[in-house]
Structure formats: structure tokens, C-alpha cells
PDB file of N, CA and C in Angstrom:
ATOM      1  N   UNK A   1       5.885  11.916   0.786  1.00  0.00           N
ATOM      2  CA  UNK A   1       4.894  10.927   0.431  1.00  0.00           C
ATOM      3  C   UNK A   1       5.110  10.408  -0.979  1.00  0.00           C
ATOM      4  N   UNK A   2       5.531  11.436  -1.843  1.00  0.00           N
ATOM      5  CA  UNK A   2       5.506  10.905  -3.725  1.00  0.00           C
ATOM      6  C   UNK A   2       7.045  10.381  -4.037  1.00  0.00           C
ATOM      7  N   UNK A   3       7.683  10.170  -3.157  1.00  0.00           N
ATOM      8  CA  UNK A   3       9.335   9.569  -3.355  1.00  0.00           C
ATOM      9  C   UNK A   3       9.208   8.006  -3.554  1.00  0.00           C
ATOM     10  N   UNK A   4       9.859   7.868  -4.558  1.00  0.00           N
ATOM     11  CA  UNK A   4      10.170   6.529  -4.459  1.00  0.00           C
ATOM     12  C   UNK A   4      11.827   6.019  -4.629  1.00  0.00           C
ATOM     13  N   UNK A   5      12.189   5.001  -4.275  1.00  0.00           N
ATOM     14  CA  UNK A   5      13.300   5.256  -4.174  1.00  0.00           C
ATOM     15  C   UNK A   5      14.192   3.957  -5.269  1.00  0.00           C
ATOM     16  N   UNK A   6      14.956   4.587  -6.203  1.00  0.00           N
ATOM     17  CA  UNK A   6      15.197   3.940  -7.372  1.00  0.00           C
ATOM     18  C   UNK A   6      16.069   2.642  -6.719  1.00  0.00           C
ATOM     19  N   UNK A   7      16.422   2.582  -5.550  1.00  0.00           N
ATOM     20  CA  UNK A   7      17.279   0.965  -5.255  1.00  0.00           C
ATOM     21  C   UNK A   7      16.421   0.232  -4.519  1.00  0.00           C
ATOM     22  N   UNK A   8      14.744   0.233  -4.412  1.00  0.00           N
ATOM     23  CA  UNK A   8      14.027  -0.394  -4.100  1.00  0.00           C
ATOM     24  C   UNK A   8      13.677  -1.659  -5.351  1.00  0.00           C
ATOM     25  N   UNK A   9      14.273  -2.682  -4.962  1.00  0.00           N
ATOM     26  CA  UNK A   9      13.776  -3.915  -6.231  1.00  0.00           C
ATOM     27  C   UNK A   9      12.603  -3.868  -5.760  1.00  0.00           C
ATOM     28  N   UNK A  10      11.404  -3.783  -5.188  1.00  0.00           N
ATOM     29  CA  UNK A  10       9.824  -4.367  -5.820  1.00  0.00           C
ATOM     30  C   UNK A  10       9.477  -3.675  -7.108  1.00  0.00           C
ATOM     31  N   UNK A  11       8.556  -4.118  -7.292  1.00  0.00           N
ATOM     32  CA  UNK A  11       7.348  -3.174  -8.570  1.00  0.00           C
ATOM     33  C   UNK A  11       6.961  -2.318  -8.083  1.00  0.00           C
ATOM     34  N   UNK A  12       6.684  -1.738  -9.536  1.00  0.00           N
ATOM     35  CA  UNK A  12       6.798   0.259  -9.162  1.00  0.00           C
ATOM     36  C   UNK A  12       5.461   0.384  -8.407  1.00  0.00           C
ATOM     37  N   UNK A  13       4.753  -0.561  -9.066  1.00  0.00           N
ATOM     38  CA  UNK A  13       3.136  -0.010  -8.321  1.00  0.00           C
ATOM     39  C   UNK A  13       3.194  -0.862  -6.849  1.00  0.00           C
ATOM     40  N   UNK A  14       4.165  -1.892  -6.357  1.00  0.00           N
ATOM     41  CA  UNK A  14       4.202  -2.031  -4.923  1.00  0.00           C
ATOM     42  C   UNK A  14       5.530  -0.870  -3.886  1.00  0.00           C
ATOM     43  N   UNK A  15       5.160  -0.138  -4.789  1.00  0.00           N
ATOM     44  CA  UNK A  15       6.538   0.631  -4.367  1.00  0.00           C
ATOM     45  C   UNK A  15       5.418   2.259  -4.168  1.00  0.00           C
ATOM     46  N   UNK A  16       4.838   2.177  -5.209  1.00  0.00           N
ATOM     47  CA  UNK A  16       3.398   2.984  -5.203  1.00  0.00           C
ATOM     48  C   UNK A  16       2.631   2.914  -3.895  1.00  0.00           C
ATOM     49  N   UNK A  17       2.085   1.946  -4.039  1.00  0.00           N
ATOM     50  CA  UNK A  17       1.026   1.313  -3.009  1.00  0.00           C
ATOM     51  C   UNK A  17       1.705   1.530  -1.192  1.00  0.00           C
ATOM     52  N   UNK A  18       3.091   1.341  -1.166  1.00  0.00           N
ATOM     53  CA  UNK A  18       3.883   1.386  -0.240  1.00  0.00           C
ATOM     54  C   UNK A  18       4.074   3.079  -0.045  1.00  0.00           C
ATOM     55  N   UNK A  19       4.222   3.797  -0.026  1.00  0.00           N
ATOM     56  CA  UNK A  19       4.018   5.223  -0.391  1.00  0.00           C
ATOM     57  C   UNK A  19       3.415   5.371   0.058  1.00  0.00           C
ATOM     58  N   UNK A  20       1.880   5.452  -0.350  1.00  0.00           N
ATOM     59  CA  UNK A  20       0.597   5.851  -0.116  1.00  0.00           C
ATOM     60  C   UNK A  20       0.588   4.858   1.265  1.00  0.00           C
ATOM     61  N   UNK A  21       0.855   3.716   1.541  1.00  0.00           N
ATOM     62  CA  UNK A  21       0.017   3.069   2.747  1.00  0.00           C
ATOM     63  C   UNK A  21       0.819   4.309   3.865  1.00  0.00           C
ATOM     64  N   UNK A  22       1.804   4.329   3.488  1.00  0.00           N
ATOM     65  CA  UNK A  22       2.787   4.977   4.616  1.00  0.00           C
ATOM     66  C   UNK A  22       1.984   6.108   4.973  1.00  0.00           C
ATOM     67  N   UNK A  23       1.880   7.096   3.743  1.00  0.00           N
ATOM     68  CA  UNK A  23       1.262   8.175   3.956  1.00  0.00           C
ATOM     69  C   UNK A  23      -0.053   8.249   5.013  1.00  0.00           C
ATOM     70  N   UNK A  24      -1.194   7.089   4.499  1.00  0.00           N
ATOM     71  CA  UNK A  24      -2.170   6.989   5.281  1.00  0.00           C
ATOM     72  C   UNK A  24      -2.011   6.886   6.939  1.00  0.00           C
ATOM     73  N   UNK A  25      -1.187   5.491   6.934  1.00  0.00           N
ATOM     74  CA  UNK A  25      -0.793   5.618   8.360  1.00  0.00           C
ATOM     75  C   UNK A  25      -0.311   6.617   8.842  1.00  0.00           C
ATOM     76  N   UNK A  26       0.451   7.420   8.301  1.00  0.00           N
ATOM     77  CA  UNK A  26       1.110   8.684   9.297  1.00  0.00           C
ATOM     78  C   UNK A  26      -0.036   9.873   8.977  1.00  0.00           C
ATOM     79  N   UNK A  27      -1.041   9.820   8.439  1.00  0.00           N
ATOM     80  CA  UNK A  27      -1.787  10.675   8.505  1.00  0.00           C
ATOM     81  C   UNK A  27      -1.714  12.000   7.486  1.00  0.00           C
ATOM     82  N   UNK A  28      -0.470  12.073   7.020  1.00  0.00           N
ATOM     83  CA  UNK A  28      -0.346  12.954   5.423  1.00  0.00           C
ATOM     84  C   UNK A  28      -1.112  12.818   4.329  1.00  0.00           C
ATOM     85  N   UNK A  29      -1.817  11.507   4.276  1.00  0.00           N
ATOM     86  CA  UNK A  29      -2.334  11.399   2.960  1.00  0.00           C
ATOM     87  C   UNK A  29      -4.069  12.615   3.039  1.00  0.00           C
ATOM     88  N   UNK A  30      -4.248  12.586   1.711  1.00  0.00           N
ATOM     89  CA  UNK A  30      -5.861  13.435   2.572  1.00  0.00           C
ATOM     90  C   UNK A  30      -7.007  12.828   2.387  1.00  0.00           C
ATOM     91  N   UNK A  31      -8.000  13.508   2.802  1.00  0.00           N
ATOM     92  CA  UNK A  31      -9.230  12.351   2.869  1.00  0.00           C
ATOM     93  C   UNK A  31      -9.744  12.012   1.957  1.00  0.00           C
ATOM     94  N   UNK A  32      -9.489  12.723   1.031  1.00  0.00           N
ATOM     95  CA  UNK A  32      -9.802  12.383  -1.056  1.00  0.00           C
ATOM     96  C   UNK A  32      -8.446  12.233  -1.506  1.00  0.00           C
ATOM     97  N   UNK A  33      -8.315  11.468  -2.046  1.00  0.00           N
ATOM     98  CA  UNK A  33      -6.675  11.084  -2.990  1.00  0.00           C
ATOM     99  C   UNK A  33      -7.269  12.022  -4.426  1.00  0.00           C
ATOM    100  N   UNK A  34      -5.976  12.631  -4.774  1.00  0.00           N
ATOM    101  CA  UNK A  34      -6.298  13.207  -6.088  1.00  0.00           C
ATOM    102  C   UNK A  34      -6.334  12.333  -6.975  1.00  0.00           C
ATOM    103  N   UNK A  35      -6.828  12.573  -8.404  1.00  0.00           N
ATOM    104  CA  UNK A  35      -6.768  11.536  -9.640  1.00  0.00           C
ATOM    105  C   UNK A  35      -5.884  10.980  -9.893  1.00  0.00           C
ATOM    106  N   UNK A  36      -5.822   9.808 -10.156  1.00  0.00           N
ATOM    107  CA  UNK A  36      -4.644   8.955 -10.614  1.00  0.00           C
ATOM    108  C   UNK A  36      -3.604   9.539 -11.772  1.00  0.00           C
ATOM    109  N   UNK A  37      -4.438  10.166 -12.299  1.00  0.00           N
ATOM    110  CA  UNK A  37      -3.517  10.908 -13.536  1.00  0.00           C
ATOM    111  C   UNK A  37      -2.275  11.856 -12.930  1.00  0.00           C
ATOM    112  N   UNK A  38      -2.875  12.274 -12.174  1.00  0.00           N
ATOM    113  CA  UNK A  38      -1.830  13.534 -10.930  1.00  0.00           C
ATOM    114  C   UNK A  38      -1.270  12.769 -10.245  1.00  0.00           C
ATOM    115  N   UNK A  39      -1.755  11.625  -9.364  1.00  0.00           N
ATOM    116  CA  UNK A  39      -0.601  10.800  -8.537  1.00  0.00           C
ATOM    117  C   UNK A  39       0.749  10.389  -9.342  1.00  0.00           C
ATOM    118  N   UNK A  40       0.188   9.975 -10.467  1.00  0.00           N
ATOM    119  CA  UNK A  40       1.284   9.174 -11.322  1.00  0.00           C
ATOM    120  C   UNK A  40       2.513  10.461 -12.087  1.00  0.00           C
ATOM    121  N   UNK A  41       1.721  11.670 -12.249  1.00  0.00           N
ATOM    122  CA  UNK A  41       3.085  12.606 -12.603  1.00  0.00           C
ATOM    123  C   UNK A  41       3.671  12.957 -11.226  1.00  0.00           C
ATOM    124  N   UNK A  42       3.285  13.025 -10.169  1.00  0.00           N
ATOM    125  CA  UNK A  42       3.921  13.141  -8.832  1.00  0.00           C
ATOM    126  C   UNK A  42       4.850  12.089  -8.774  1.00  0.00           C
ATOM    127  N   UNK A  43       4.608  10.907  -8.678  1.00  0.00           N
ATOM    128  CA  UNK A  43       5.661   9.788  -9.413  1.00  0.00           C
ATOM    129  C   UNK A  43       6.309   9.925  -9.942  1.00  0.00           C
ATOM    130  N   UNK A  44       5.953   9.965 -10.679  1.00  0.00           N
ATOM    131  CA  UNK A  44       6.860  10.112 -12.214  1.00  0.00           C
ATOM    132  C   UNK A  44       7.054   8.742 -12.728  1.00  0.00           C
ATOM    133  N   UNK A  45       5.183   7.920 -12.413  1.00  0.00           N
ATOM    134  CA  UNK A  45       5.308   6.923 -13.582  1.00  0.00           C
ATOM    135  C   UNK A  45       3.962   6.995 -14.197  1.00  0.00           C
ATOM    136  N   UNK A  46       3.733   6.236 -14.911  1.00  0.00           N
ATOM    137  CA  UNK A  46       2.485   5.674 -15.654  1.00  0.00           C
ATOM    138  C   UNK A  46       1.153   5.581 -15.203  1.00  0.00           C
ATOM    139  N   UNK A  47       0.283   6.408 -15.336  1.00  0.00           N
ATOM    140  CA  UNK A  47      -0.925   6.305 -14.705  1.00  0.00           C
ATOM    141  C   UNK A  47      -1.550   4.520 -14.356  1.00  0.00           C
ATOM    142  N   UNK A  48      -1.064   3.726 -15.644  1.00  0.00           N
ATOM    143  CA  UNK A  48      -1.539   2.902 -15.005  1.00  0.00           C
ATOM    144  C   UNK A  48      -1.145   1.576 -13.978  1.00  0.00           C
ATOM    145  N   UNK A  49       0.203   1.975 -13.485  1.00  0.00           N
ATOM    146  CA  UNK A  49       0.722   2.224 -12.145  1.00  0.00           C
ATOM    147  C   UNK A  49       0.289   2.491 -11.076  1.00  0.00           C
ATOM    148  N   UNK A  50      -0.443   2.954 -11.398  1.00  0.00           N
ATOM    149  CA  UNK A  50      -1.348   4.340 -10.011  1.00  0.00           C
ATOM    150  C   UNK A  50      -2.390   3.532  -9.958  1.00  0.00           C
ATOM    151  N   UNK A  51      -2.886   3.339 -10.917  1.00  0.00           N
ATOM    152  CA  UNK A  51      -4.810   2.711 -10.477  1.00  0.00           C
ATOM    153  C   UNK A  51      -3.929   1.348 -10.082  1.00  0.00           C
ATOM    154  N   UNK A  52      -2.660   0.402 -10.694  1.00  0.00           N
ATOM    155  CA  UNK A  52      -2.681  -0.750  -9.902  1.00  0.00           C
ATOM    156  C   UNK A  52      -2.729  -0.763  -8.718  1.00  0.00           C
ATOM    157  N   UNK A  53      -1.600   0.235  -7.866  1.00  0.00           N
ATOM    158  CA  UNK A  53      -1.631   0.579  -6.585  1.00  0.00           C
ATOM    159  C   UNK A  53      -2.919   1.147  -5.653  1.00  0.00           C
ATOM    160  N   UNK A  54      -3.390   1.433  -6.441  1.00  0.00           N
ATOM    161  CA  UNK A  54      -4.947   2.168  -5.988  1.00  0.00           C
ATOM    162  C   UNK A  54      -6.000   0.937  -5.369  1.00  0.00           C
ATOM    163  N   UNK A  55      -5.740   0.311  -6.632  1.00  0.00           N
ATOM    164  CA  UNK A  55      -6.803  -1.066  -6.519  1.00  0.00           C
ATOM    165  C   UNK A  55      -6.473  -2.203  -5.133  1.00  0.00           C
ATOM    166  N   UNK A  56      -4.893  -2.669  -5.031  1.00  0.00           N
ATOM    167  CA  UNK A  56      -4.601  -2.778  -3.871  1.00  0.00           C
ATOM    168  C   UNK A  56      -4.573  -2.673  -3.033  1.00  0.00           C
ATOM    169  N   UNK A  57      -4.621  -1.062  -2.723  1.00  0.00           N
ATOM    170  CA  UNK A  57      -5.382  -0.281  -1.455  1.00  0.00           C
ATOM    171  C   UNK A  57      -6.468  -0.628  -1.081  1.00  0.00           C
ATOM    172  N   UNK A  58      -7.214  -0.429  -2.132  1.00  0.00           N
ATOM    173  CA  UNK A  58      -9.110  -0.727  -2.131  1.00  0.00           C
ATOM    174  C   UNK A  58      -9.373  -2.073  -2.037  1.00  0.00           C
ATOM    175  N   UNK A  59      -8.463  -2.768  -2.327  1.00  0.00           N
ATOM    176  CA  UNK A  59      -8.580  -4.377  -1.558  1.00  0.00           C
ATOM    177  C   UNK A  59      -8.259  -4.542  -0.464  1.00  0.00           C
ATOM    178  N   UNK A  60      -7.302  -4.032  -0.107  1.00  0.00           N
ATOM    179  CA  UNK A  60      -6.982  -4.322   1.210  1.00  0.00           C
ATOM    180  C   UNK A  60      -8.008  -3.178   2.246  1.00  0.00           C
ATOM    181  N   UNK A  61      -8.732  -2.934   1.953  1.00  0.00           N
ATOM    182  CA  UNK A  61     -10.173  -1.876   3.049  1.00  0.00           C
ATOM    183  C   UNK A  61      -9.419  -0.689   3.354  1.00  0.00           C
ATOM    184  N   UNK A  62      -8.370  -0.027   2.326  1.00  0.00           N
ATOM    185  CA  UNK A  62      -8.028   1.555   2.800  1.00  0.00           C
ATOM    186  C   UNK A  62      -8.582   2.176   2.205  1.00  0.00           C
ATOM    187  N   UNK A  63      -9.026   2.146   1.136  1.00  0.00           N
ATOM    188  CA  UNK A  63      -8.836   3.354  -0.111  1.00  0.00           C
ATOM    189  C   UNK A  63     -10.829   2.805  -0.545  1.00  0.00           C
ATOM    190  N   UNK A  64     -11.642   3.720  -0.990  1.00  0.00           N
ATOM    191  CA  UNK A  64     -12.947   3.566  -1.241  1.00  0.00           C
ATOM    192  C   UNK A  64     -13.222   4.364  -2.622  1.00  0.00           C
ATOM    193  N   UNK A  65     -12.977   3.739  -3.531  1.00  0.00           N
ATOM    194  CA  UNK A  65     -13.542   4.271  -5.251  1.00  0.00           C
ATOM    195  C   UNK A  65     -15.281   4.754  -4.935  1.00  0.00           C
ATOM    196  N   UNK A  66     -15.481   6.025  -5.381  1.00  0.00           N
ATOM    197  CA  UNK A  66     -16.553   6.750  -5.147  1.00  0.00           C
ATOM    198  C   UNK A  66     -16.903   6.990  -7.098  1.00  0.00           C
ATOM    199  N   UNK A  67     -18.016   6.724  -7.609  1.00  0.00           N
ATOM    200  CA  UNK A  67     -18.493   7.425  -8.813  1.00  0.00           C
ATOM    201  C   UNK A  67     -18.662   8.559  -8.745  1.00  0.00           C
ATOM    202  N   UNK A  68     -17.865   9.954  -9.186  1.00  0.00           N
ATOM    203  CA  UNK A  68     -18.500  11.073  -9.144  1.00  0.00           C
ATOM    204  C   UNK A  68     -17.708  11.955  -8.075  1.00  0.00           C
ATOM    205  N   UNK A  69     -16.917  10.739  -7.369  1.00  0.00           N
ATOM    206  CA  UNK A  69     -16.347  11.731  -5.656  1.00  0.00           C
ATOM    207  C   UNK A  69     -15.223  11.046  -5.639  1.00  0.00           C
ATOM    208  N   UNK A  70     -14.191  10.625  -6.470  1.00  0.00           N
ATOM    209  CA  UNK A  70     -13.174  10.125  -6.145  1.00  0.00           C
ATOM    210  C   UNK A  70     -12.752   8.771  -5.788  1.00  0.00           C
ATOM    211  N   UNK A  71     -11.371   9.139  -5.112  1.00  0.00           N
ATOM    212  CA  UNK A  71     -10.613   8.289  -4.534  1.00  0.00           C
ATOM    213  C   UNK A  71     -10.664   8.300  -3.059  1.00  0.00           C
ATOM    214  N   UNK A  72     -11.410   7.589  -2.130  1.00  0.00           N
ATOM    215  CA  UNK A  72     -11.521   8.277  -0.593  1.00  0.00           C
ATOM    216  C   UNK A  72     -10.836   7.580   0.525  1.00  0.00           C
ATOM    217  N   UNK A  73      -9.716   7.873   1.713  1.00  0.00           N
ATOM    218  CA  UNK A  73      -9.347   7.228   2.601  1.00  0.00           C
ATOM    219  C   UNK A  73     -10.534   6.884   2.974  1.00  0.00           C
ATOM    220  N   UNK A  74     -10.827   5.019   3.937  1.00  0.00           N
ATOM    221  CA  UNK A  74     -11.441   4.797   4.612  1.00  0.00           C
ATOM    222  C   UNK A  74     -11.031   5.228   5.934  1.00  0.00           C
ATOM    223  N   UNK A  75     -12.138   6.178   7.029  1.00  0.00           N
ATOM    224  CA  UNK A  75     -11.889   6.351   8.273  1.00  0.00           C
ATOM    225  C   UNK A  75     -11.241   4.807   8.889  1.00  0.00           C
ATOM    226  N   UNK A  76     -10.003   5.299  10.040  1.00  0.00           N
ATOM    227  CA  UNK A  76      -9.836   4.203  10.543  1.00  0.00           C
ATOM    228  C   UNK A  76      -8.361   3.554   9.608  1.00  0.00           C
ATOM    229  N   UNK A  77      -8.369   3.851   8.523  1.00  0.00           N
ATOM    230  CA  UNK A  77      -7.666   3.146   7.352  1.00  0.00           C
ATOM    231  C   UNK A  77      -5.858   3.482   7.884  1.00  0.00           C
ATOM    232  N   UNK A  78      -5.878   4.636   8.999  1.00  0.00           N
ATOM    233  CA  UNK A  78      -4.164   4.589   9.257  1.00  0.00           C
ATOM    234  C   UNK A  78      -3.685   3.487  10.095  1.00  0.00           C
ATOM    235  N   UNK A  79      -4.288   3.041  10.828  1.00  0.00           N
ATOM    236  CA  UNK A  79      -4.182   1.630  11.669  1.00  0.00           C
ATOM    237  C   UNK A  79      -3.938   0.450  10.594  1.00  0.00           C
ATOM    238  N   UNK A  80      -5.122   0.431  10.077  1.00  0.00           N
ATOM    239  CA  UNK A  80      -4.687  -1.030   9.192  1.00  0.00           C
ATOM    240  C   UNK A  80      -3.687  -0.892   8.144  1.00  0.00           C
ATOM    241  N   UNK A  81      -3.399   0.504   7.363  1.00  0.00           N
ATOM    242  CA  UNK A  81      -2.566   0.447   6.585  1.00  0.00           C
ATOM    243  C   UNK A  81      -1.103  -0.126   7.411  1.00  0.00           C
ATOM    244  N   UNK A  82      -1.016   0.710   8.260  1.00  0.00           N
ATOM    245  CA  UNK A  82       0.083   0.428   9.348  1.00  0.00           C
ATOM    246  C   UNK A  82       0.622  -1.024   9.633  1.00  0.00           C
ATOM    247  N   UNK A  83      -0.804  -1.563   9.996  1.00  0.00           N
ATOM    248  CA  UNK A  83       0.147  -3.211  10.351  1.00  0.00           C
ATOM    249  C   UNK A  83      -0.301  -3.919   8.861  1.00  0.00           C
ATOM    250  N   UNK A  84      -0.751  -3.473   8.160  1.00  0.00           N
ATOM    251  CA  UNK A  84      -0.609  -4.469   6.267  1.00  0.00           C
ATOM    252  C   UNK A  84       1.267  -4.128   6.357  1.00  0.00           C
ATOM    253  N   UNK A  85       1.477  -3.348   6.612  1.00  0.00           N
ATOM    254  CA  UNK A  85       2.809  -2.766   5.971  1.00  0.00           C
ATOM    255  C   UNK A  85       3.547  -3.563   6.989  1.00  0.00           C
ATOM    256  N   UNK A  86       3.761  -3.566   8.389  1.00  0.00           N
ATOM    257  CA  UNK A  86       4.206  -4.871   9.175  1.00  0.00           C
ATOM    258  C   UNK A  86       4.662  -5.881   8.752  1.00  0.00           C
ATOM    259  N   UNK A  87       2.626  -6.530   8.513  1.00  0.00           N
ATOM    260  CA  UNK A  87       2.869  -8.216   7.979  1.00  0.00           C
ATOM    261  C   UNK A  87       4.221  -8.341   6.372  1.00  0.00           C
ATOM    262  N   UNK A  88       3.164  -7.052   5.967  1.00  0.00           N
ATOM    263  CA  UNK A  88       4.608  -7.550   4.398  1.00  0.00           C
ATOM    264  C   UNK A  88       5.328  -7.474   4.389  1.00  0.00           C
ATOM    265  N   UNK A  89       6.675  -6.608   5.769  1.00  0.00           N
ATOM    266  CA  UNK A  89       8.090  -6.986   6.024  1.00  0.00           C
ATOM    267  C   UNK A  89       8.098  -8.175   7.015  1.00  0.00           C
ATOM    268  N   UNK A  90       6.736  -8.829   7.707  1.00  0.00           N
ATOM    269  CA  UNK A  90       6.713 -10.107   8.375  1.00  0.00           C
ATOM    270  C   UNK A  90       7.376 -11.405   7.468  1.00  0.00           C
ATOM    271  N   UNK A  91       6.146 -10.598   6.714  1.00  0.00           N
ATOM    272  CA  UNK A  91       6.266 -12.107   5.171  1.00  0.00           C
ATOM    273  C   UNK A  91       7.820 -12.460   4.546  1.00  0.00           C
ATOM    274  N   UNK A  92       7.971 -11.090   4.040  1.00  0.00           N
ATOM    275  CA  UNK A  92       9.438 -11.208   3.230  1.00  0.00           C
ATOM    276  C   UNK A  92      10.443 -11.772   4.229  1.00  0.00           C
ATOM    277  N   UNK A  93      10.643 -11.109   5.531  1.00  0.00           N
ATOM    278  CA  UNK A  93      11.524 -11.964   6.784  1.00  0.00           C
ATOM    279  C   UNK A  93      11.622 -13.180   6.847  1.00  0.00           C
ATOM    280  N   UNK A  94      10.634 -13.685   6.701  1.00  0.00           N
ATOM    281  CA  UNK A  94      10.353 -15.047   6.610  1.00  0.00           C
ATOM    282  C   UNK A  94      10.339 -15.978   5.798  1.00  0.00           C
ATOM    283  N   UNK A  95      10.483 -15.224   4.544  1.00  0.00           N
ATOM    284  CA  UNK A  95      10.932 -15.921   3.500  1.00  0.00           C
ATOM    285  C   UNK A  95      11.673 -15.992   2.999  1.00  0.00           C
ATOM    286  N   UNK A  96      12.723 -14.884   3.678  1.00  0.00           N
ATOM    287  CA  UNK A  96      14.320 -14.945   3.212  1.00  0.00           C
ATOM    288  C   UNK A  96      14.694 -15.789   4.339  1.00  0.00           C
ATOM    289  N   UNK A  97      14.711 -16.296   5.242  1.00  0.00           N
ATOM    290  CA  UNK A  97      14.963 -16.902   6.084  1.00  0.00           C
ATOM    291  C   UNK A  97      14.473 -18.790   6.004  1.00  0.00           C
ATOM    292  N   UNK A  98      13.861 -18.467   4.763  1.00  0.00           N
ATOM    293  CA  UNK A  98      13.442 -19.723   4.327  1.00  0.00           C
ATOM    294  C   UNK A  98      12.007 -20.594   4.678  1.00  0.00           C
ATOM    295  N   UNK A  99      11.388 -19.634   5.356  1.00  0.00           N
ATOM    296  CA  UNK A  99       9.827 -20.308   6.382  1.00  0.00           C
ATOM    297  C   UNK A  99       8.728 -19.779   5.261  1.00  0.00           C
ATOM    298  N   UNK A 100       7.650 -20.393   4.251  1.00  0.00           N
ATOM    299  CA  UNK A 100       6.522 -20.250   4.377  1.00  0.00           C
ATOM    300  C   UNK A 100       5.543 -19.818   4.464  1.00  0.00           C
ATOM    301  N   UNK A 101       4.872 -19.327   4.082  1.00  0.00           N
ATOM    302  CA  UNK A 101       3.374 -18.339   4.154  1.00  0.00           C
ATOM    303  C   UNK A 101       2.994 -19.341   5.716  1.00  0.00           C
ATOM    304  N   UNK A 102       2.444 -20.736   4.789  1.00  0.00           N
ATOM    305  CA  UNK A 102       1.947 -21.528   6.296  1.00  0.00           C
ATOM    306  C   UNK A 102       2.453 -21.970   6.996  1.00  0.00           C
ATOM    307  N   UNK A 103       4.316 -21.947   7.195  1.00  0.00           N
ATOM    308  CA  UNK A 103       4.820 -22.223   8.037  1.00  0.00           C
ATOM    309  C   UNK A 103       4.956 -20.810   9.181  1.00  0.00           C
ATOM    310  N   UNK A 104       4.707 -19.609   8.617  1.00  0.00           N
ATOM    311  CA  UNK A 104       4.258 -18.314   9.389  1.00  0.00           C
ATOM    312  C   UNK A 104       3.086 -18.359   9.934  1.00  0.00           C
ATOM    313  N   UNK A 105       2.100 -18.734   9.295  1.00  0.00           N
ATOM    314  CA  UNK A 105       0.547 -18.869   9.654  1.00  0.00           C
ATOM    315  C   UNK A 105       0.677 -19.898  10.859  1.00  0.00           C
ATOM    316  N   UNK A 106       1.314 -21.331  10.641  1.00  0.00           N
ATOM    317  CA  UNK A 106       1.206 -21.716  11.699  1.00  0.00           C
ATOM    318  C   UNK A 106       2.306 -21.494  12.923  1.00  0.00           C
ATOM    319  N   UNK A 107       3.049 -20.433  12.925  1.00  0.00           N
ATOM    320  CA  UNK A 107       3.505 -20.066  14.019  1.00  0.00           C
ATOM    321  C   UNK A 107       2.833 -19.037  14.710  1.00  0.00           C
ATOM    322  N   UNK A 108       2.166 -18.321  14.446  1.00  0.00           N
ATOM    323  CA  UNK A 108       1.229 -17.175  14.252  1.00  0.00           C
ATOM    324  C   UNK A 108       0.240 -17.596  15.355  1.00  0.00           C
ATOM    325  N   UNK A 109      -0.400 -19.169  14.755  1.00  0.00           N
ATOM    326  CA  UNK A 109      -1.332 -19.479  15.413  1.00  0.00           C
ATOM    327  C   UNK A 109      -1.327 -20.240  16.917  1.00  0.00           C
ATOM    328  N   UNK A 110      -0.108 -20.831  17.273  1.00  0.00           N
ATOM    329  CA  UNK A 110       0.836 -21.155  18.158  1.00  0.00           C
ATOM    330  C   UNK A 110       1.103 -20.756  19.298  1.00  0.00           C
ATOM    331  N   UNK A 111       0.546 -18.876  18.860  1.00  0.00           N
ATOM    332  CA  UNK A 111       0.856 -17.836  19.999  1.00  0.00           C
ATOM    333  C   UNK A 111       0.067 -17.943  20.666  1.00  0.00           C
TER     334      UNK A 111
END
């Protein structure tokens, strides 16, 4: 789950975020994420690395910031992490190939 892999060109914290979605979907991750301070030496980057990737999560409806209780998987959250991680090798496919956010969107919609 804490590997990242140094010939990956994205950013470290989408390289972060990618990690953790994986984890969720396959069900390794646990139902409280430890502190960001600990994710990021598991890394072996910058804590504030970790909360970027964190925050991403929690935008995208996986990850639930608790006052007092953490970092919490949302039930349900291995499914959607699963196909977020899909669409964003959808996206990049498609844009090395030269097509569009809305030239995807409108093929998408087509179906």
C-alpha cells in the first residue's frame, strides 16, 4: 500500500492519493487512516503531501475528516475509489491519443 514508485512522472501527492485509492478499493486500507504525519514517513515524503492527497480523497466522497476521530474510510468508498481510478487512466488515454475532456464526455454520452 505505502510504495511508490520512483519512474512514476505524476505528483507525489497524485501518486499518494493513487496508493491509498488502490488500497481502499482492494480493501487493505483500514477504517481509520492513521495521521498524516505517519502516512507521510511511510512514504517517505512530506506531511504536507499527505493532507494534499487526503483532501482529494475527501473530495472525491472516500475519505471523511472527523474532529477528534480522524481520518475515516467512507463505507461503500472501495467501489468508487475503484472506478475514480478507471476514469483517470480513461482520461489520460484519451488525451494521449489526442481527444478532450468533452470530446470524452461526449462520447460517453453517445452510449
Amino acid at each position: 500500500m505505502l510504495i511508490l514508485e520512483a519512474e512514476d512522472p505524476r505528483p507525489l501527492h497524485e501518486q499518494v492519493a493513487a496508493a491509498l485509492r488502490r488500497a481502499i478499493a482492494d480493501g487493505s486500507a483500514p477504517e481509520r487512516l492513521p495521521p498524516a504525519r505517519d502516512l507521510a514517513a511511510a512514504f517517505d515524503v512530506n506531511p504536507n503531501t499527505v493532507l494534499r492527497a487526503l483532501r482529494e480523497l475527501r473530495d472525491e466522497g472516500l475519505l471523511e475528516f472527523r474532529r477528534g476521530r480522524g481520518i475515516r474510510v467512507i463505507p461503500g468508498a472501495d467501489r468508487r475509489g475503484e472506478f475514480i481510478d478507471r476514469v483517470r487512466e480513461l482520461v489520460r488515454d484519451a488525451e494521449k491519443a489526442g481527444h478532450t475532456r468533452a470530446d470524452l464526455m461526449t462520447m460517453i454520452e453517445e452510449m
